[in-house]
PDB file of N, CA and C in Angstrom:
ATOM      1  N   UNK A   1      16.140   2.040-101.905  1.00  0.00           N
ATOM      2  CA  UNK A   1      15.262   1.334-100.987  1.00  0.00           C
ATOM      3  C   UNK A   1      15.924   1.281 -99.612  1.00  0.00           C
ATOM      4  N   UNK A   2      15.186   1.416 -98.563  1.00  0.00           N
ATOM      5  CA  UNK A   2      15.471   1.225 -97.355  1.00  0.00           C
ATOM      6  C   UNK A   2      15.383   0.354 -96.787  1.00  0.00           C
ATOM      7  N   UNK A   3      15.826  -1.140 -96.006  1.00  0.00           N
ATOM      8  CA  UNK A   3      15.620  -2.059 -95.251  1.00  0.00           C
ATOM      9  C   UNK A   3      14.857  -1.572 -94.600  1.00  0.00           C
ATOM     10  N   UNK A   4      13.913  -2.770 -94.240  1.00  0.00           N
ATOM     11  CA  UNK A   4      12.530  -2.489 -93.235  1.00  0.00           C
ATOM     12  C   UNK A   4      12.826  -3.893 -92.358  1.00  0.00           C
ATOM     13  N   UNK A   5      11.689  -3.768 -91.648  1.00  0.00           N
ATOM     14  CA  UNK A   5      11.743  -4.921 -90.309  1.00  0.00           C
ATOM     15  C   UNK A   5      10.738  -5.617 -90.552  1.00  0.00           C
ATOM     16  N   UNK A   6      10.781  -6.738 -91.454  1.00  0.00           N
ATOM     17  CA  UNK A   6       9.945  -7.707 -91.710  1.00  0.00           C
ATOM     18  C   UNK A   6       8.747  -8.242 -90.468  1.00  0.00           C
ATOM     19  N   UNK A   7       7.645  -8.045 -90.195  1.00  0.00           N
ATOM     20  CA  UNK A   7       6.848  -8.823 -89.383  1.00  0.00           C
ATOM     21  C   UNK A   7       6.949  -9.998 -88.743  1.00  0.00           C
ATOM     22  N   UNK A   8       6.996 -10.641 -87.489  1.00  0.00           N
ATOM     23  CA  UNK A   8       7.550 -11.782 -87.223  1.00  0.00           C
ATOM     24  C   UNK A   8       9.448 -12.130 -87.767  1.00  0.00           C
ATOM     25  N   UNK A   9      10.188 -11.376 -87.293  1.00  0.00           N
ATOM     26  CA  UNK A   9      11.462 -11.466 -88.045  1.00  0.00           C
ATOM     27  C   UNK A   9      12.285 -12.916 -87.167  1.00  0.00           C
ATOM     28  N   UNK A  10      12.815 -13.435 -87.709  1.00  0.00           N
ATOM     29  CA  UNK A  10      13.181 -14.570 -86.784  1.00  0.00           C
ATOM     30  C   UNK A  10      15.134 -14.723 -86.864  1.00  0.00           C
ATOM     31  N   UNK A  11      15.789 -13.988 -87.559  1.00  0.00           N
ATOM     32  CA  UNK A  11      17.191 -13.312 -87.457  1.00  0.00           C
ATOM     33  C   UNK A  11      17.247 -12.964 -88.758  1.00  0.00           C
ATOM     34  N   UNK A  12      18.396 -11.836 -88.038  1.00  0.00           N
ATOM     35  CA  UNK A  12      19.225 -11.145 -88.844  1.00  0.00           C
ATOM     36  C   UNK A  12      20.536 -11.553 -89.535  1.00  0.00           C
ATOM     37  N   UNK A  13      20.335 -11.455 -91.179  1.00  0.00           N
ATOM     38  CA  UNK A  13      21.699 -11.527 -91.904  1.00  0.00           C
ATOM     39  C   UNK A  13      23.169 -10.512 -92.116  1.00  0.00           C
ATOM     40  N   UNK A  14      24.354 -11.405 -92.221  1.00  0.00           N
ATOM     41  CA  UNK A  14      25.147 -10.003 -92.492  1.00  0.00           C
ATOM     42  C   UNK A  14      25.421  -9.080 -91.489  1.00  0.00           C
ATOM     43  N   UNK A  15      25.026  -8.517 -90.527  1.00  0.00           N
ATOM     44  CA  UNK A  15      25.333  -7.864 -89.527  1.00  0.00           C
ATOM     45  C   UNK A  15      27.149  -8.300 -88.816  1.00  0.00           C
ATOM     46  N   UNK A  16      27.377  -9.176 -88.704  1.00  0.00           N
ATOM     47  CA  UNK A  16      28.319  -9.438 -88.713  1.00  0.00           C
ATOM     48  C   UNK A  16      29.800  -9.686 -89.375  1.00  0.00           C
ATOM     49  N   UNK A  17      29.124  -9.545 -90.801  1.00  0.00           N
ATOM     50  CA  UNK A  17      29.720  -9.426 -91.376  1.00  0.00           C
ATOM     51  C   UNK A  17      29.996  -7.956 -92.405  1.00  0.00           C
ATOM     52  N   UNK A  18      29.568  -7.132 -91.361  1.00  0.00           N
ATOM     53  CA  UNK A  18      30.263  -5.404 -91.737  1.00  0.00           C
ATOM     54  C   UNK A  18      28.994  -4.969 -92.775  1.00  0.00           C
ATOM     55  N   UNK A  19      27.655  -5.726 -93.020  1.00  0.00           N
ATOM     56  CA  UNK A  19      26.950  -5.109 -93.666  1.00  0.00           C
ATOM     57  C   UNK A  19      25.824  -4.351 -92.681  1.00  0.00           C
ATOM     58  N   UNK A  20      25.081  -3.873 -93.208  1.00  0.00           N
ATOM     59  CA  UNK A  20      24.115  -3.006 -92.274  1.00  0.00           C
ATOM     60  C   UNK A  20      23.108  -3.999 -91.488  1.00  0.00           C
ATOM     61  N   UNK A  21      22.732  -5.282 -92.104  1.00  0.00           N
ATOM     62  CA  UNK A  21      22.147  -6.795 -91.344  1.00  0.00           C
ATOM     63  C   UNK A  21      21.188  -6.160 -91.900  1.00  0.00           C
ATOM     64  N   UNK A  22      19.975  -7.547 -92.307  1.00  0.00           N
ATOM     65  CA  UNK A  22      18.797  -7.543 -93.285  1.00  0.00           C
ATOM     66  C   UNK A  22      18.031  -8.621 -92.535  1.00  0.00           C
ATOM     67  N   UNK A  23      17.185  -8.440 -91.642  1.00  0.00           N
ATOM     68  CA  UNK A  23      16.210  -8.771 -91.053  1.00  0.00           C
ATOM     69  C   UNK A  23      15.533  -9.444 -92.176  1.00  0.00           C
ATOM     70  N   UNK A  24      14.951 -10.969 -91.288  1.00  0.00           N
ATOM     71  CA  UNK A  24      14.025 -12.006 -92.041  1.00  0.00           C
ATOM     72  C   UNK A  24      13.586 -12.657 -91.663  1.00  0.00           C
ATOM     73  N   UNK A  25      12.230 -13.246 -92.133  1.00  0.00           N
ATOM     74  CA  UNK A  25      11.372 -13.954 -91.488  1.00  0.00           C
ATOM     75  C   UNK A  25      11.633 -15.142 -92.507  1.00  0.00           C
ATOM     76  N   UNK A  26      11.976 -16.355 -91.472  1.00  0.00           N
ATOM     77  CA  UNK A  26      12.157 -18.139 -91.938  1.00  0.00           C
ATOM     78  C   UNK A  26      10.589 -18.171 -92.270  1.00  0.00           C
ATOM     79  N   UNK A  27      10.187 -19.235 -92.836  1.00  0.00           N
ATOM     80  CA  UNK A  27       9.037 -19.653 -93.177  1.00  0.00           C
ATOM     81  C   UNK A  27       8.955 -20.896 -94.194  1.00  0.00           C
ATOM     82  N   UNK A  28       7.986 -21.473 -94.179  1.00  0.00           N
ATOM     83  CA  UNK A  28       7.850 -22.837 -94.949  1.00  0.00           C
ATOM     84  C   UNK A  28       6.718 -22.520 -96.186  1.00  0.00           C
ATOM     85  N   UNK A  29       7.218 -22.330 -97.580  1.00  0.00           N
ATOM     86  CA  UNK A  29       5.988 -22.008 -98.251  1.00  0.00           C
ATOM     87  C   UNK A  29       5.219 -23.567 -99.096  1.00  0.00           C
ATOM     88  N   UNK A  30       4.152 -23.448-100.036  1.00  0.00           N
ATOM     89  CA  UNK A  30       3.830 -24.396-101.224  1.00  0.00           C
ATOM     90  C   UNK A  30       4.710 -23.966-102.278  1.00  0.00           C
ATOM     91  N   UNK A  31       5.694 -24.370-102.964  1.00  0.00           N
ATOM     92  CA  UNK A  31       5.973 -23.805-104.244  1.00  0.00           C
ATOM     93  C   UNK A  31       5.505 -25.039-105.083  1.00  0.00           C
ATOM     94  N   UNK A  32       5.504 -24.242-106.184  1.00  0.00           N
ATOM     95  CA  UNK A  32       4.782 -24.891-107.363  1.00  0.00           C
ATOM     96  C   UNK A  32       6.101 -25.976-107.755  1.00  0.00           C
ATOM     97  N   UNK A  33       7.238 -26.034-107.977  1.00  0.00           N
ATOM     98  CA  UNK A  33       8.916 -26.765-108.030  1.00  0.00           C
ATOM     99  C   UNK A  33       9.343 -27.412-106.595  1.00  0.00           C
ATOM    100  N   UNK A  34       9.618 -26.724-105.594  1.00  0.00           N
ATOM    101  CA  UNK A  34       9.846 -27.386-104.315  1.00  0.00           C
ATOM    102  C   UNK A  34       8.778 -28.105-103.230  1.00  0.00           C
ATOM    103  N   UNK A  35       7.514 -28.285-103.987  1.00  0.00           N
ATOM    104  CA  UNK A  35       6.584 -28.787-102.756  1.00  0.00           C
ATOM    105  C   UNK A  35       6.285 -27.888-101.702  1.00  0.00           C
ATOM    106  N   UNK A  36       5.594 -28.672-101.015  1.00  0.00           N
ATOM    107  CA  UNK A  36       4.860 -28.142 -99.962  1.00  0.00           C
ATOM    108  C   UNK A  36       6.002 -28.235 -98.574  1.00  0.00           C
ATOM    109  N   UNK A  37       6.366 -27.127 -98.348  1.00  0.00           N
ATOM    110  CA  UNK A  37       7.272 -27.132 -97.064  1.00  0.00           C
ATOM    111  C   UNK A  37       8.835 -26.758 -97.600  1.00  0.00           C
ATOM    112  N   UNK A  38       8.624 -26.157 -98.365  1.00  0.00           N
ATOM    113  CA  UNK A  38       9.963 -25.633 -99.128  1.00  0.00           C
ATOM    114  C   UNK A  38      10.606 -24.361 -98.253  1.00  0.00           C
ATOM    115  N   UNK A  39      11.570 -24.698 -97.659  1.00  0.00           N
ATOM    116  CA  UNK A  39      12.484 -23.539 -97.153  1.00  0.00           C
ATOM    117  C   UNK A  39      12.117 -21.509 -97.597  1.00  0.00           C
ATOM    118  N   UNK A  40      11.753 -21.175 -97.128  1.00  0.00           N
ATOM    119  CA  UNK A  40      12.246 -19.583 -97.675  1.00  0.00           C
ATOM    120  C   UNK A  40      12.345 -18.390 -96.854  1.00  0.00           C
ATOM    121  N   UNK A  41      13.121 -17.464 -96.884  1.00  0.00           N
ATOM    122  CA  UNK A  41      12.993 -16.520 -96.218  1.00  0.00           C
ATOM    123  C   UNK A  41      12.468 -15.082 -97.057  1.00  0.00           C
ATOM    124  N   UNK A  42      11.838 -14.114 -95.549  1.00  0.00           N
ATOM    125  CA  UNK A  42      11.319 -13.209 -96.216  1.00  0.00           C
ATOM    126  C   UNK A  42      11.912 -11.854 -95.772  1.00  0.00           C
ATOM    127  N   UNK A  43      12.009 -10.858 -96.461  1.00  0.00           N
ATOM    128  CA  UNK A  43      12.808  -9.226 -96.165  1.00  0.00           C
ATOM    129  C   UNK A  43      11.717  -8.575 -96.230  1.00  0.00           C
ATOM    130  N   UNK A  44      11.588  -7.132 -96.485  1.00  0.00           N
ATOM    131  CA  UNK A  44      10.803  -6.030 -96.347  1.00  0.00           C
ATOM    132  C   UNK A  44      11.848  -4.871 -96.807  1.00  0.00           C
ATOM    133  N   UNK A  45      11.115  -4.280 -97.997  1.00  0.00           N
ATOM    134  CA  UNK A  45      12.045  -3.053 -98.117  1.00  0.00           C
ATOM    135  C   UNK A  45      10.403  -1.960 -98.229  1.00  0.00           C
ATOM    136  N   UNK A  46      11.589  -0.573 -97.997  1.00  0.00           N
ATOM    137  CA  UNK A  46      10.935   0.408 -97.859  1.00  0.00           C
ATOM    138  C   UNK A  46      11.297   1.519 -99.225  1.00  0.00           C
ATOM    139  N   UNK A  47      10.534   1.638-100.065  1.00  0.00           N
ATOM    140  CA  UNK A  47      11.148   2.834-100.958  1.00  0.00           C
ATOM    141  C   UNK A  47      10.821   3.939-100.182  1.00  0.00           C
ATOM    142  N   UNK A  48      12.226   4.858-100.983  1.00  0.00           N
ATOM    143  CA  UNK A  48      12.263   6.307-100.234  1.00  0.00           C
ATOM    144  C   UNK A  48      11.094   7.169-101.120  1.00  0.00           C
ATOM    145  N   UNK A  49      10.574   8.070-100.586  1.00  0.00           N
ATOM    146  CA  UNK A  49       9.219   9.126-102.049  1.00  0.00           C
ATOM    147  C   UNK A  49      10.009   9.618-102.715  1.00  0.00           C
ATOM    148  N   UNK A  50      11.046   9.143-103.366  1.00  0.00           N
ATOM    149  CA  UNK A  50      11.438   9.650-104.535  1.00  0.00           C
ATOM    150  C   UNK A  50      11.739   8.538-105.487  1.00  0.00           C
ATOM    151  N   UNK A  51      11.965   7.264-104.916  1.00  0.00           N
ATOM    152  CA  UNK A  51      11.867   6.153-105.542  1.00  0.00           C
ATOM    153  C   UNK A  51      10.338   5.650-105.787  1.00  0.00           C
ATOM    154  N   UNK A  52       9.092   5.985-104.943  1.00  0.00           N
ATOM    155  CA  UNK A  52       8.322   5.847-105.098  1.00  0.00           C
ATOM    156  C   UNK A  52       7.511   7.044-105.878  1.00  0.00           C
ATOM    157  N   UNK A  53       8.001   7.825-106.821  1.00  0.00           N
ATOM    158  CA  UNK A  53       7.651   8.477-107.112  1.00  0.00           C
ATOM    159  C   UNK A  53       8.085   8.081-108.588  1.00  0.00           C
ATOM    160  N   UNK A  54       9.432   7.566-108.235  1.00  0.00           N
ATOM    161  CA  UNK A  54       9.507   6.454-109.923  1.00  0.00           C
ATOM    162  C   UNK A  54       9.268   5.534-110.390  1.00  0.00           C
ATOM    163  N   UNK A  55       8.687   4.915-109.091  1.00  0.00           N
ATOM    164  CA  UNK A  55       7.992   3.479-109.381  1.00  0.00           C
ATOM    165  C   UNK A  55       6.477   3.697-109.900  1.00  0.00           C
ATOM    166  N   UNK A  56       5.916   4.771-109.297  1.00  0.00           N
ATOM    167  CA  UNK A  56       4.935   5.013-109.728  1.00  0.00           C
ATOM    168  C   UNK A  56       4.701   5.469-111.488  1.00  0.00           C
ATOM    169  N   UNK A  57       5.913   6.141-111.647  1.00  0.00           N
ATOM    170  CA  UNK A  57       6.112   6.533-113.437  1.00  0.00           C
ATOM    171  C   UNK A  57       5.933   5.665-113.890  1.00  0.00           C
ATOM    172  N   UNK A  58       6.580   4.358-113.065  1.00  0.00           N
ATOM    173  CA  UNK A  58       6.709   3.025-114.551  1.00  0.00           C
ATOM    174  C   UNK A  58       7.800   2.888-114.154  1.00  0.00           C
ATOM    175  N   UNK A  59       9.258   3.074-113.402  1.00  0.00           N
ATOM    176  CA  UNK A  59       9.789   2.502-113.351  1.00  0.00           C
ATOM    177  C   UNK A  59      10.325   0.850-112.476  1.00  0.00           C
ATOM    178  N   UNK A  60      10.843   0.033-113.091  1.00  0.00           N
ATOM    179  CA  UNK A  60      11.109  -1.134-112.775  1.00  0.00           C
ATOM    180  C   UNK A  60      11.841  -1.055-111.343  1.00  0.00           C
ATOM    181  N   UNK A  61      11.715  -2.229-110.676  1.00  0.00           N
ATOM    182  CA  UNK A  61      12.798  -2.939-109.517  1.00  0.00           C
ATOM    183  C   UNK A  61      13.606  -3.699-109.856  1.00  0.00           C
ATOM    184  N   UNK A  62      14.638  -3.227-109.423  1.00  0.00           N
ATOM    185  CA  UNK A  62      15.892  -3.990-109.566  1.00  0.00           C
ATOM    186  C   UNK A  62      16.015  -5.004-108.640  1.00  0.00           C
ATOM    187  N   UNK A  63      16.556  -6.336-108.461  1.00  0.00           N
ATOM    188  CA  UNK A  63      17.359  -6.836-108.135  1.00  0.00           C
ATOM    189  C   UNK A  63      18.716  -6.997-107.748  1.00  0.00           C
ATOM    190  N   UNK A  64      19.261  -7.090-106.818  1.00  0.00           N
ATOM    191  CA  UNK A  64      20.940  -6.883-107.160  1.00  0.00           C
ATOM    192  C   UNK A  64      21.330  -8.018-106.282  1.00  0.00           C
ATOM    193  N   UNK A  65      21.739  -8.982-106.655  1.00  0.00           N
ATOM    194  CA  UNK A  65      22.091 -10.573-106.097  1.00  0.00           C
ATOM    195  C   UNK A  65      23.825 -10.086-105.758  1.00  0.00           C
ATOM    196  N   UNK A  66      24.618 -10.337-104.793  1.00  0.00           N
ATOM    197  CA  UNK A  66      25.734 -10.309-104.340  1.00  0.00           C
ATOM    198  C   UNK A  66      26.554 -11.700-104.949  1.00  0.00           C
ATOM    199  N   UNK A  67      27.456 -11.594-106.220  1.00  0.00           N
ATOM    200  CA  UNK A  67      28.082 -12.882-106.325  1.00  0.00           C
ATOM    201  C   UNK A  67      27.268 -13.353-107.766  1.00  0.00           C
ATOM    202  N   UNK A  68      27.727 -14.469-108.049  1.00  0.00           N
ATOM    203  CA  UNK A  68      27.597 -14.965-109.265  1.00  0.00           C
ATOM    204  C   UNK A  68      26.448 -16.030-109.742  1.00  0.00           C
ATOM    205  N   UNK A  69      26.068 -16.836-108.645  1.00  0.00           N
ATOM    206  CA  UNK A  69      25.008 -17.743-108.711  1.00  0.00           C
ATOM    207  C   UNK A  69      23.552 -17.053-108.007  1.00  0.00           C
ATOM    208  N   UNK A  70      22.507 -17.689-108.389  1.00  0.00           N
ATOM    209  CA  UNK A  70      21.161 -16.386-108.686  1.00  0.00           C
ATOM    210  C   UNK A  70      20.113 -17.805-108.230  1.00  0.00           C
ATOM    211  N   UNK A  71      19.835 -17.443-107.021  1.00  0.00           N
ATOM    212  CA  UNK A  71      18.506 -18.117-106.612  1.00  0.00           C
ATOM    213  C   UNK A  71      17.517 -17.972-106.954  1.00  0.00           C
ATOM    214  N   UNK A  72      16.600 -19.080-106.916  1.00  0.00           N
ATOM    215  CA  UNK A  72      15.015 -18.479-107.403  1.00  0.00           C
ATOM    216  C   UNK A  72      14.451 -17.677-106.395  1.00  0.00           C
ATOM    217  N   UNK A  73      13.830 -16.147-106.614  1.00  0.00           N
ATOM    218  CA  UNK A  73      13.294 -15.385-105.950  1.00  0.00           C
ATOM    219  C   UNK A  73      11.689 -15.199-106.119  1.00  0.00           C
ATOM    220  N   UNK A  74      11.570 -14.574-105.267  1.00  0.00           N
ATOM    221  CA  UNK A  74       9.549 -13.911-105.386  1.00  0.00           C
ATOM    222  C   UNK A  74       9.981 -12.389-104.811  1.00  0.00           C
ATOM    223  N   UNK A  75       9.252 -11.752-105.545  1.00  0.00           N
ATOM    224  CA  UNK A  75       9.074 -10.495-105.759  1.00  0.00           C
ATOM    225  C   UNK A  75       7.912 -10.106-105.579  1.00  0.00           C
ATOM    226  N   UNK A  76       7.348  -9.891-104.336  1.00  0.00           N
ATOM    227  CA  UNK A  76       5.551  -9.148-104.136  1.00  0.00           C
ATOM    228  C   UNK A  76       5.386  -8.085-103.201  1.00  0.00           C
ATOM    229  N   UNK A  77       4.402  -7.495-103.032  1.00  0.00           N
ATOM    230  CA  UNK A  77       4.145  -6.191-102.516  1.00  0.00           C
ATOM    231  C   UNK A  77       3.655  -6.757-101.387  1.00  0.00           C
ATOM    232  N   UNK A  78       3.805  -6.526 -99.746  1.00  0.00           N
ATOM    233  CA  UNK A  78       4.067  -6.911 -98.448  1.00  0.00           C
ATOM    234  C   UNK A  78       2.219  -6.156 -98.470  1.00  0.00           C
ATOM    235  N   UNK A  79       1.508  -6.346 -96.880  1.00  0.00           N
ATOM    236  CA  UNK A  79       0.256  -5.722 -96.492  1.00  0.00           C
ATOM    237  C   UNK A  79       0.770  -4.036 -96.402  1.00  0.00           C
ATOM    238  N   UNK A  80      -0.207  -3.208 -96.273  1.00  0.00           N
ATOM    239  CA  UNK A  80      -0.459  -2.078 -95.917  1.00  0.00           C
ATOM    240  C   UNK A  80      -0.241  -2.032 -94.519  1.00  0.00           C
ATOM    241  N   UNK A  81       1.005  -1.348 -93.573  1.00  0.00           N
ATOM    242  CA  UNK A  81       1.354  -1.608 -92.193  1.00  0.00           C
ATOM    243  C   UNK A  81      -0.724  -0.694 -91.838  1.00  0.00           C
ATOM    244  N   UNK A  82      -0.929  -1.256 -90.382  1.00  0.00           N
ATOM    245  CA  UNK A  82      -1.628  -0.762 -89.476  1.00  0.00           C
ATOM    246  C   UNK A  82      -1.608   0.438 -88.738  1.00  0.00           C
ATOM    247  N   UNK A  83      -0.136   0.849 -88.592  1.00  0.00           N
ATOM    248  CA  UNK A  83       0.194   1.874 -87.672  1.00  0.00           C
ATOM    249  C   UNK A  83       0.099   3.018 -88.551  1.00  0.00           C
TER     250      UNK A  83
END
């Protein structure tokens, strides 16, 4: 997967710290556990057509959390860009 540039991005992670930086958009969601106004941020990835060519087979997305403790995540498919 390729980092993408999230819509409305409001900073970048990691960049400073020697990684390639992962653009994100802050935002306040409803969660069903944290209420209404619950902290979260959002990324954007890009599969390459060969990953999308295995996702399309059936294959799964990985996750890969840095470190030992594992936040609750959301996992969904972003709009269809315009351009």
């Amino acid at each position: 997967m390729q980092i993408g540039r999230v819509q409305g991005t409001t900073r970048v992670l990691g960049k400073s710290q020697g990684y390639m930086g992962l653009p994100l958009r802050d935002e306040m969601i409803n969660c069903t556990v944290g209420g209404e106004g619950t902290p979260a941020m959002v990324t954007a990835w890009l599969p390459t057509p060969k990953e999308l060519e295995a996702l399309n087979a059936g294959a799964p997305v990985h996750v890969r959390i840095i470190g030992t403790a594992h936040p609750p995540i959301m996992v969904e498919v972003g709009e269809v860009p315009n351009e």
